[in-house]
Protein backbone atom coordinates (compact mmCIF):
# COMPACT_ATOMS: atom_id res chain seq x y z
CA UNK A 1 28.84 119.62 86.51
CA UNK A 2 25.79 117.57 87.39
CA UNK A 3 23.36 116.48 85.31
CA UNK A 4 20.21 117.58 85.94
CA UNK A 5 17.93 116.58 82.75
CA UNK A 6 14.96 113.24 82.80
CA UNK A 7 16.57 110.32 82.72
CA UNK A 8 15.67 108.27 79.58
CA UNK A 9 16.77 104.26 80.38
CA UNK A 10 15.75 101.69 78.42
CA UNK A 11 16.05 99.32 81.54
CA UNK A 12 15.21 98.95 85.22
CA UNK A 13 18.79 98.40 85.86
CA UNK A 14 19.95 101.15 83.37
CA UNK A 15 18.11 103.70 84.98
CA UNK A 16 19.43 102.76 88.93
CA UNK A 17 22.81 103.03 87.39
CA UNK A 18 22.32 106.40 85.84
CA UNK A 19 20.74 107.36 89.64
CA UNK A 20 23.82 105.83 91.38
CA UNK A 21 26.34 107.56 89.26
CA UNK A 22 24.31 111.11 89.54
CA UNK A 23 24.19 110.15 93.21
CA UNK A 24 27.85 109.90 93.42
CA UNK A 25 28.98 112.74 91.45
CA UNK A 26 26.68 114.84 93.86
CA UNK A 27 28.02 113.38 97.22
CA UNK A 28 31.83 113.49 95.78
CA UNK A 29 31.37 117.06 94.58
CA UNK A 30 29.99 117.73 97.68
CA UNK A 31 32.87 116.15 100.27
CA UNK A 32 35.42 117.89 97.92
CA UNK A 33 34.18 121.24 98.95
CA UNK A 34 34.10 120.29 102.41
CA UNK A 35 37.08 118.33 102.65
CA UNK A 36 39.65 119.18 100.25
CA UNK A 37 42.48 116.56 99.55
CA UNK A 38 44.83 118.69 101.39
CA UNK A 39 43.04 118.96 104.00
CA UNK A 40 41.73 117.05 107.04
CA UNK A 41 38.95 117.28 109.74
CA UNK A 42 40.69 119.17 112.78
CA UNK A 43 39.24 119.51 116.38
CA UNK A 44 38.78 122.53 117.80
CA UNK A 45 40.21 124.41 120.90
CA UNK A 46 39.12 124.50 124.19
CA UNK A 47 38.92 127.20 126.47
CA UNK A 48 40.47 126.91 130.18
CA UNK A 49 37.00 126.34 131.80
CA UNK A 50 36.18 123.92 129.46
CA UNK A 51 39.72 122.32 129.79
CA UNK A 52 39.17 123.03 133.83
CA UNK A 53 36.09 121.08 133.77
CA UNK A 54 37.21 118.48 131.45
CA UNK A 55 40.55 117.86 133.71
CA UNK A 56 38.29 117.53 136.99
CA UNK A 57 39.76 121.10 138.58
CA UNK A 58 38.76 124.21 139.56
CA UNK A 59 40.31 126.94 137.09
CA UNK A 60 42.66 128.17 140.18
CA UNK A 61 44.04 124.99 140.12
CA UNK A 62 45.10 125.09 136.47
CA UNK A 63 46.53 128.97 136.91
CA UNK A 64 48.36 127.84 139.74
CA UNK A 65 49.94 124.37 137.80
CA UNK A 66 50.87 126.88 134.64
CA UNK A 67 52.51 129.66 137.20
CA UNK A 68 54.80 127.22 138.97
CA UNK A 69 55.52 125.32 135.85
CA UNK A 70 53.84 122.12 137.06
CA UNK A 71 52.50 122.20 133.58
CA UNK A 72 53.21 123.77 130.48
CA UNK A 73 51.94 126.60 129.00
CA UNK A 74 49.55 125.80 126.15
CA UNK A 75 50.33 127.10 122.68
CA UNK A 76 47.69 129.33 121.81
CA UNK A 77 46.86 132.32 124.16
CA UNK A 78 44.67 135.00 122.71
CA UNK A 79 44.06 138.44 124.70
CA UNK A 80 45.91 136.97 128.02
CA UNK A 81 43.25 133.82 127.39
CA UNK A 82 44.78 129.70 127.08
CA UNK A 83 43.02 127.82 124.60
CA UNK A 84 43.72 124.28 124.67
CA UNK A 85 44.33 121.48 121.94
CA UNK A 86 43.10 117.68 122.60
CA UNK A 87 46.76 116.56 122.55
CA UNK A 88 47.76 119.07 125.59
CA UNK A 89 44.58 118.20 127.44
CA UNK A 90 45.82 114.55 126.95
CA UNK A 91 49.26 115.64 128.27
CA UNK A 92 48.21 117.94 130.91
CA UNK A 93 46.39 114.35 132.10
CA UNK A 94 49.68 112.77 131.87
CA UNK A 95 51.61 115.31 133.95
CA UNK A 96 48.85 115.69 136.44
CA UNK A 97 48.48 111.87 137.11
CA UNK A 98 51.86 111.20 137.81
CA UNK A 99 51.68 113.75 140.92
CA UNK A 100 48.42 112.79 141.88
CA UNK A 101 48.29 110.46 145.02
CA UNK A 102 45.02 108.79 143.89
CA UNK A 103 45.54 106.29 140.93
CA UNK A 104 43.29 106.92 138.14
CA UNK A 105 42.25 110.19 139.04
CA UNK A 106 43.41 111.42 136.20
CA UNK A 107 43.97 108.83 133.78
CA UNK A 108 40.84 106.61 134.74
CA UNK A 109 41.52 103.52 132.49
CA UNK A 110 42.87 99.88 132.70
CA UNK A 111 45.13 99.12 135.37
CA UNK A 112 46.94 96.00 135.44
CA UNK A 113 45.27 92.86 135.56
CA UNK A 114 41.79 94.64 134.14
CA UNK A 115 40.30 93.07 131.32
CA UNK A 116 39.95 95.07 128.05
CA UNK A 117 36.28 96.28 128.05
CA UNK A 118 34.45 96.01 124.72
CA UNK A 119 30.74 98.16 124.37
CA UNK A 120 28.85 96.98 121.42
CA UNK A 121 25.96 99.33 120.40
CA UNK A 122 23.41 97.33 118.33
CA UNK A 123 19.86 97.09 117.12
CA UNK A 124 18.20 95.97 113.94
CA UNK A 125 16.26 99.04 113.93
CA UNK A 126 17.37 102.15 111.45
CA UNK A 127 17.09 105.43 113.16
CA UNK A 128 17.74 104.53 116.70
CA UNK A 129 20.72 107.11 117.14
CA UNK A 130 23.00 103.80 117.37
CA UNK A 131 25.81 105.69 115.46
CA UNK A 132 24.99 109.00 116.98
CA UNK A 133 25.58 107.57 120.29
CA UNK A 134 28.49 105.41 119.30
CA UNK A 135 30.70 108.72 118.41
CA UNK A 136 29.25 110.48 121.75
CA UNK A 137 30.60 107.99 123.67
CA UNK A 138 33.97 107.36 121.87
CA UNK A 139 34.79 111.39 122.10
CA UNK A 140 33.46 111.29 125.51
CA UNK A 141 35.80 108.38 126.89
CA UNK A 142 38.18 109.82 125.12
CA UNK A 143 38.15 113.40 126.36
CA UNK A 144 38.09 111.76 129.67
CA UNK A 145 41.24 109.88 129.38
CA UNK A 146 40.45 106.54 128.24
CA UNK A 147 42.37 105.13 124.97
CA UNK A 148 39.85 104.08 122.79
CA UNK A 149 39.59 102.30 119.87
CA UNK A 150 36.03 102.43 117.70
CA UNK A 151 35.43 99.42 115.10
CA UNK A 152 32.63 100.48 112.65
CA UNK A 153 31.11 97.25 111.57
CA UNK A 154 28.46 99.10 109.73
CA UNK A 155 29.23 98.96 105.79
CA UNK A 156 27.73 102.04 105.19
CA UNK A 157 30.21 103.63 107.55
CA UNK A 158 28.64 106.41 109.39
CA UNK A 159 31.01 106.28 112.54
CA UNK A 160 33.80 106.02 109.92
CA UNK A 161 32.83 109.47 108.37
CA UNK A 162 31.96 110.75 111.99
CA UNK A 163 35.89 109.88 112.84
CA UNK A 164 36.83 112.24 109.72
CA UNK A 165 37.08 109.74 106.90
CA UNK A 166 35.33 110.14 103.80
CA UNK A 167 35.64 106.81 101.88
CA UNK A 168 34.32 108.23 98.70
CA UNK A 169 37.42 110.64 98.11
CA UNK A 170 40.63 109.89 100.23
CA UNK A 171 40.22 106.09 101.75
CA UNK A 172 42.17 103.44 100.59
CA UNK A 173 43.87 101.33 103.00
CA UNK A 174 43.35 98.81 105.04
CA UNK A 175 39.81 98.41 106.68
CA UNK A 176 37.83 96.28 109.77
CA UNK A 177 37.24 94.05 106.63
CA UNK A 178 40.22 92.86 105.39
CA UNK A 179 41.68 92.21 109.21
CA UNK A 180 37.89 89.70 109.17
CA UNK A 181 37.62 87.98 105.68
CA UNK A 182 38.34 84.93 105.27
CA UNK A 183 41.50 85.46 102.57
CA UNK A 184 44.61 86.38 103.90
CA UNK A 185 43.63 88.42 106.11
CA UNK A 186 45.94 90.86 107.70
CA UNK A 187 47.16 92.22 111.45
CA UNK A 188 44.32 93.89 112.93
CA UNK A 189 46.86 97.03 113.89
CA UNK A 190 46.88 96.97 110.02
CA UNK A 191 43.65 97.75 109.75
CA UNK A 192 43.45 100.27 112.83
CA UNK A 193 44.09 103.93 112.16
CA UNK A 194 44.87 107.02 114.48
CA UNK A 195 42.19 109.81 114.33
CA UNK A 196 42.36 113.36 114.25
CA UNK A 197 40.50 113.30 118.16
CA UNK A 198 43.45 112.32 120.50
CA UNK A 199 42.96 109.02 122.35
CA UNK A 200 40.82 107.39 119.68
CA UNK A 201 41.67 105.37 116.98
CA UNK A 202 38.97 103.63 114.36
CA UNK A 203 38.91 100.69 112.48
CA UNK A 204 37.06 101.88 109.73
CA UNK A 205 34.50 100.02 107.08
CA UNK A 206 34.19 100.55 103.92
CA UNK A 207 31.45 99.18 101.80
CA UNK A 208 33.22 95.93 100.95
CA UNK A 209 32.60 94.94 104.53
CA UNK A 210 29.30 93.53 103.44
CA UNK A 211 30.84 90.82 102.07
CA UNK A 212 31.63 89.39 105.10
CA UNK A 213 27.93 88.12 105.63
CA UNK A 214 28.79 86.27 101.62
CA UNK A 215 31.89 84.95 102.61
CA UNK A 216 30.70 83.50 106.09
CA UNK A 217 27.63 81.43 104.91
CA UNK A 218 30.51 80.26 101.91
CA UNK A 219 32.72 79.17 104.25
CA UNK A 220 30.57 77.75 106.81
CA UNK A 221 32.41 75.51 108.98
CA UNK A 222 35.65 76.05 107.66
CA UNK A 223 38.45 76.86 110.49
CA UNK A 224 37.76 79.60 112.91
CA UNK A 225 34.06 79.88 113.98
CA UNK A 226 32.91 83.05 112.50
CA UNK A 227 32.15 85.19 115.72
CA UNK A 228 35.67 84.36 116.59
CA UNK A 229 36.78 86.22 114.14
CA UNK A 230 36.94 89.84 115.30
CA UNK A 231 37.20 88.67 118.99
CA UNK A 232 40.93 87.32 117.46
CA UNK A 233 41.34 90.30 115.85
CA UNK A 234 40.82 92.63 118.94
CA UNK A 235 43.22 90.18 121.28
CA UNK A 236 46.22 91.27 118.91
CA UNK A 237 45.78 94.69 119.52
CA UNK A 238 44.09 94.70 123.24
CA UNK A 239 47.32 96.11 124.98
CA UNK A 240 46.83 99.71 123.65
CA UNK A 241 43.49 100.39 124.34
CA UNK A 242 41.35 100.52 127.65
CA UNK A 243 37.83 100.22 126.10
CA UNK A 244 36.39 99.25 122.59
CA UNK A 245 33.59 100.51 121.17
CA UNK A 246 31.32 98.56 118.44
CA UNK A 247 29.25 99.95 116.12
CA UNK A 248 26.82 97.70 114.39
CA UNK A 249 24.74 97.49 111.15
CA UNK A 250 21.01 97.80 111.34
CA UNK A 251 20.45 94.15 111.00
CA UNK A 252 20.93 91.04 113.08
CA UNK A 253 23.70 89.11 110.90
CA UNK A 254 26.71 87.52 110.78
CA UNK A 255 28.94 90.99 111.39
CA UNK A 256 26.47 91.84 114.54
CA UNK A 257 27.13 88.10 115.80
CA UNK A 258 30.80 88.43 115.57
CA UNK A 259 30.62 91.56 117.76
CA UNK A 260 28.29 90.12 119.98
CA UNK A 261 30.52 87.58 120.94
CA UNK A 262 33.70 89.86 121.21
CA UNK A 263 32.07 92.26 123.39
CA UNK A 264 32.03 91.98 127.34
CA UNK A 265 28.78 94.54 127.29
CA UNK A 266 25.92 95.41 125.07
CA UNK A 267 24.07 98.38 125.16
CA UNK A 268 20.75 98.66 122.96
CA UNK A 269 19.89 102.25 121.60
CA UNK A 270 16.12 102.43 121.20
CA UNK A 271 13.74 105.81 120.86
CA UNK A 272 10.74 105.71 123.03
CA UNK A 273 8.21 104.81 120.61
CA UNK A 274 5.50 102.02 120.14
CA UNK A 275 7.27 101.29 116.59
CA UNK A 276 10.52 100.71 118.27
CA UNK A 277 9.43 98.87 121.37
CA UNK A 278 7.90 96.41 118.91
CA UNK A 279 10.83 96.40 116.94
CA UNK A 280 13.11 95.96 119.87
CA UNK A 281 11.58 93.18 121.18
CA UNK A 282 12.09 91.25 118.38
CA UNK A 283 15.54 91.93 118.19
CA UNK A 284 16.30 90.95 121.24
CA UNK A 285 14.16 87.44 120.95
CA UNK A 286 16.17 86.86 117.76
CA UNK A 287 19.33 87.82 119.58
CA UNK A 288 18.32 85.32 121.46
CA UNK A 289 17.75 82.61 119.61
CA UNK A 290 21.01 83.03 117.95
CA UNK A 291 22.82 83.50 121.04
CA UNK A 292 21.07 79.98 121.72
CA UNK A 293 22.97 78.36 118.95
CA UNK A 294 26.58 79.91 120.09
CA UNK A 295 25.82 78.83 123.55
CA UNK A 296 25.25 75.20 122.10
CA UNK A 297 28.82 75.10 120.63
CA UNK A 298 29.89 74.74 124.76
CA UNK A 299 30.67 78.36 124.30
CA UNK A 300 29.96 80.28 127.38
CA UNK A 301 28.97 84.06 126.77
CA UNK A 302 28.84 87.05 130.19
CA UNK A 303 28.24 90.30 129.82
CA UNK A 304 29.11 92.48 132.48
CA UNK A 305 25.81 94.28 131.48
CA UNK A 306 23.26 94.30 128.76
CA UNK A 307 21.58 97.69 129.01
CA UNK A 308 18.79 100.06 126.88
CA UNK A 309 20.07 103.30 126.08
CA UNK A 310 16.69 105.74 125.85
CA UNK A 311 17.59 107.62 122.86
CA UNK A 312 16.27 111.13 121.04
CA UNK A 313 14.18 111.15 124.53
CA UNK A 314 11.83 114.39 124.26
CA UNK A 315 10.91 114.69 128.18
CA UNK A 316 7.82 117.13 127.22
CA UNK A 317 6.23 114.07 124.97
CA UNK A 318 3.59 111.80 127.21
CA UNK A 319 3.33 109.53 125.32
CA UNK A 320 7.25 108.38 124.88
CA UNK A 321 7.56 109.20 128.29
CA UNK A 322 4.99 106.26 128.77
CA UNK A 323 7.15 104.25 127.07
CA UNK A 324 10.33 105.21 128.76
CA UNK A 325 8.40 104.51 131.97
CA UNK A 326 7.06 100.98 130.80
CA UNK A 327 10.86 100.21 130.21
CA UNK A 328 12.56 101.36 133.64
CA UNK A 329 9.70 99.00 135.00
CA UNK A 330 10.13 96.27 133.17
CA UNK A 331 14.02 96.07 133.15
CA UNK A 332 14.90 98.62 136.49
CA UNK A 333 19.01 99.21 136.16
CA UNK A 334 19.33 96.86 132.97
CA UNK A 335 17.99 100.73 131.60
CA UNK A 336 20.63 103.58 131.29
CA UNK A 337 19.17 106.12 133.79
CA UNK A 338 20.71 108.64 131.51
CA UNK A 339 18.75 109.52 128.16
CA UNK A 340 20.09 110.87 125.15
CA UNK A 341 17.66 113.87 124.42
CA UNK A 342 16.00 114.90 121.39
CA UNK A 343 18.26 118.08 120.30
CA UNK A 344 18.78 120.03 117.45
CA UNK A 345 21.68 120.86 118.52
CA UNK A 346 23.06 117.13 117.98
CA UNK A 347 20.88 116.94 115.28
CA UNK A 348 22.91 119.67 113.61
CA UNK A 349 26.27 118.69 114.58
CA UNK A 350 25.52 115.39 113.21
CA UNK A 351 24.85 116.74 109.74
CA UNK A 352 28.05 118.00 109.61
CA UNK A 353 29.48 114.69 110.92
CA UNK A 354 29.97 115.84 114.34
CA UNK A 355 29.41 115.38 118.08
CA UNK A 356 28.65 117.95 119.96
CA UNK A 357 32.04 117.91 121.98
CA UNK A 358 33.19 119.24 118.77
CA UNK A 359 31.20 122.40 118.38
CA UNK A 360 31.88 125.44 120.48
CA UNK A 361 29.32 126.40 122.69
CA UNK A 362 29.24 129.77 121.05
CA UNK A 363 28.13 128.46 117.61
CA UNK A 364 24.78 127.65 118.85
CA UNK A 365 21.94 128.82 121.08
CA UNK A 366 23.55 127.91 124.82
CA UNK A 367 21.08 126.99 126.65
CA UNK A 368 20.10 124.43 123.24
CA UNK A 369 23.86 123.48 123.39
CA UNK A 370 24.07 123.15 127.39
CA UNK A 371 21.14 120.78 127.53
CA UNK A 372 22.71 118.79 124.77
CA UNK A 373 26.18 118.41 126.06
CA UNK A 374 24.84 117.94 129.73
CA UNK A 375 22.55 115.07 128.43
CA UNK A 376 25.63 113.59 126.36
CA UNK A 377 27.78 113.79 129.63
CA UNK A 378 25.47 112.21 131.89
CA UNK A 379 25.22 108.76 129.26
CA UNK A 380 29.05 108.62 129.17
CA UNK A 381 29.85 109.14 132.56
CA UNK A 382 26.87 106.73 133.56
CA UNK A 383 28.65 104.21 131.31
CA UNK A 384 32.56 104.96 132.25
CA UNK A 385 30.43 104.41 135.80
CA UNK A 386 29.49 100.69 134.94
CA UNK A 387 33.24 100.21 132.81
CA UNK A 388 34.99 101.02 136.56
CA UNK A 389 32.31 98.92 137.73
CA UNK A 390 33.21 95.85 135.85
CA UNK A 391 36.83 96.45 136.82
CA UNK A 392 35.88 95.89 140.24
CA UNK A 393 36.48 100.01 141.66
């Protein structure tokens, strides 16, 4: 039951506890109800346009590959309808590429000699859509055949609990953390996980992550170089995946360094506001400075780009559109020509801990969830775009 009467502390700290522990018996309550030990976050089925569209055919095309047993059936099939899971999209990829006379047309990742590609989403500022835009483009590389692995290192966790993993009630194994502190730490595949979204696996965080930041100033100068760290980490594993994607804390520290310097791109989520403008440019003079002191080591950092991502963009607002017009003038193609629009559609599936590849488009208003899910598509497949790029295709 929660305990809804005044608090009566005879302390400062007293009274935060008695908050924290109200606090938690809420939000545990709360994720119970919603995700029940026996149960686990699912995704849902998808239709055979979707699937169709997804795939990169025409719904003939499918109809015909099921009728001459080019591919198989699909499990569910309501009223003479196929509905599609994310596993038999992934192995209707599979089948389909190995006929296909263009490489990569269906299966559009690494081929060999490519380099692993590692995205890191950062900025200082809270309420940028950093994570928001992290799990869009994880479900959308994923969805379009890339194998990728997400590494939340954000303590707080919010692309962990995006990926279906509530901390507070079923959590306890191995984390990003204990594959980066400084202890013993173990394998990175130790610490990576397989998710219920086919094609993406997460190295999750968990709150003990923070100590990281303790742990590097304690052991400054003491064997590996701290932004080595996860780019070690990542090397062990870098045969399984095609493309990483980093989520960051809202603050430029030791965790956002190490990520930095693992990543071969950066892309900076930033709303079109005067706040954030401000804000942004001082994140990326710090990042600067600190990239400064890296550099001076003899280490030699290139990105294959180091983009804005034009986030929560409302197209009918003048004034951020004055703002998203100072920025494609001031940094041309270093801007995402994509935005991520303001949507309460995403806004809603994100409350739930959701993208909006998860929701079916007849749970909402359509033409709210087609302008959502169009603007979502355009970012991801203007950034799988600049990942065949930097694999030279």
């Amino acid at each position: 039951m929660f305990q809804t009467a005044p608090i009566e502390a005879a302390s400062q700290s007293e009274l935060t506890s008695q908050m924290a522990a109200r606090l938690h018996t809420a939000l545990t309550t709360h994720l119970q109800q919603a995700y029940a030990p026996d149960q686990r976050k699912n995704l849902r089925l998808f239709s055979a346009t979707e699937t169709a569209d997804l795939l990169g055919v025409t719904g003939q095309f499918l109809r015909k590959c099921h009728s001459d047993g080019s591919l198989p059936e699909p499990e569910v099939i309501k009223n003479g309808r196929r509905f599609y899971s994310g596993d038999e999209i992934l192995q209707a990829r599979h089948f389909l590429e190995a006929s296909s006379r263009k490489p990569g047309k269906y299966l559009p990742g690494r081929r060999e000699g490519d380099k692993l590609q590692v995205i890191q989403l950062m900025n200082f500022k809270g309420g940028s859509a950093k994570s928001t835009s992290a799990i869009h483009l994880c479900h959308y590389l994923a969805l379009s055949g890339y194998r990728v692995l997400a590494i939340d290192l954000d303590p707080q966790g919010s692309l962990t609990g995006f990926c279906g993993i509530q901390t507070e009630l079923e959590f306890e194994g191995a984390s990003i953390y204990d594959a980066l502190r400084y202890d013993d730490p173990v394998p990175m595949s130790e610490a990576v996980v397989e998710t219920y979204f086919p094609g993406l696996h997460l190295a999750p965080a968990r709150l003990v992550l923070s100590e990281f930041e303790t742990e590097t100033a304690v052991n400054a100068g003491r064997g590996v170089a701290f932004f080595e760290k996860l780019s070690l980490a990542i090397q062990s594993v870098e045969s399984d995946y095609d493309v990483v994607v980093i989520d960051s804390p809202p603050a430029l520290g030791f965790l956002t360094l190490t990520g930095l310097y693992a990543a071969t791109s950066v892309i900076v989520p930033m709303t079109p506001s005067m706040l954030d403008l401000a804000s942004t440019q001082q994140f990326v003079e710090m990042t600067s400075a600190y990239l400064g002191v890296i550099e001076d080591t003899g280490v030699k950092l290139d990105h294959d780009f180091f983009s804005f991502l034009i986030t929560r963009d409302d197209p009918s607002d003048i004034p951020s559109q004055q703002i998203v017009s100072l920025m494609r003038a001031l940094f041309q193609d270093r801007v995402v020509g994509a935005t991520g629009l303001r949507s309460t559609a995403i806004g809603d599936a994100s409350m739930l801990k959701m993208s909006i590849y998860e929701v079916a488009r007849s749970e909402m208003t359509r033409s709210t969830y087609d302008r959502a899910k169009n603007s979502m598509d355009a970012v991801g497949s203007e950034i799988a775009g600049m990942l065949q790029k930097a694999w030279g295709r």
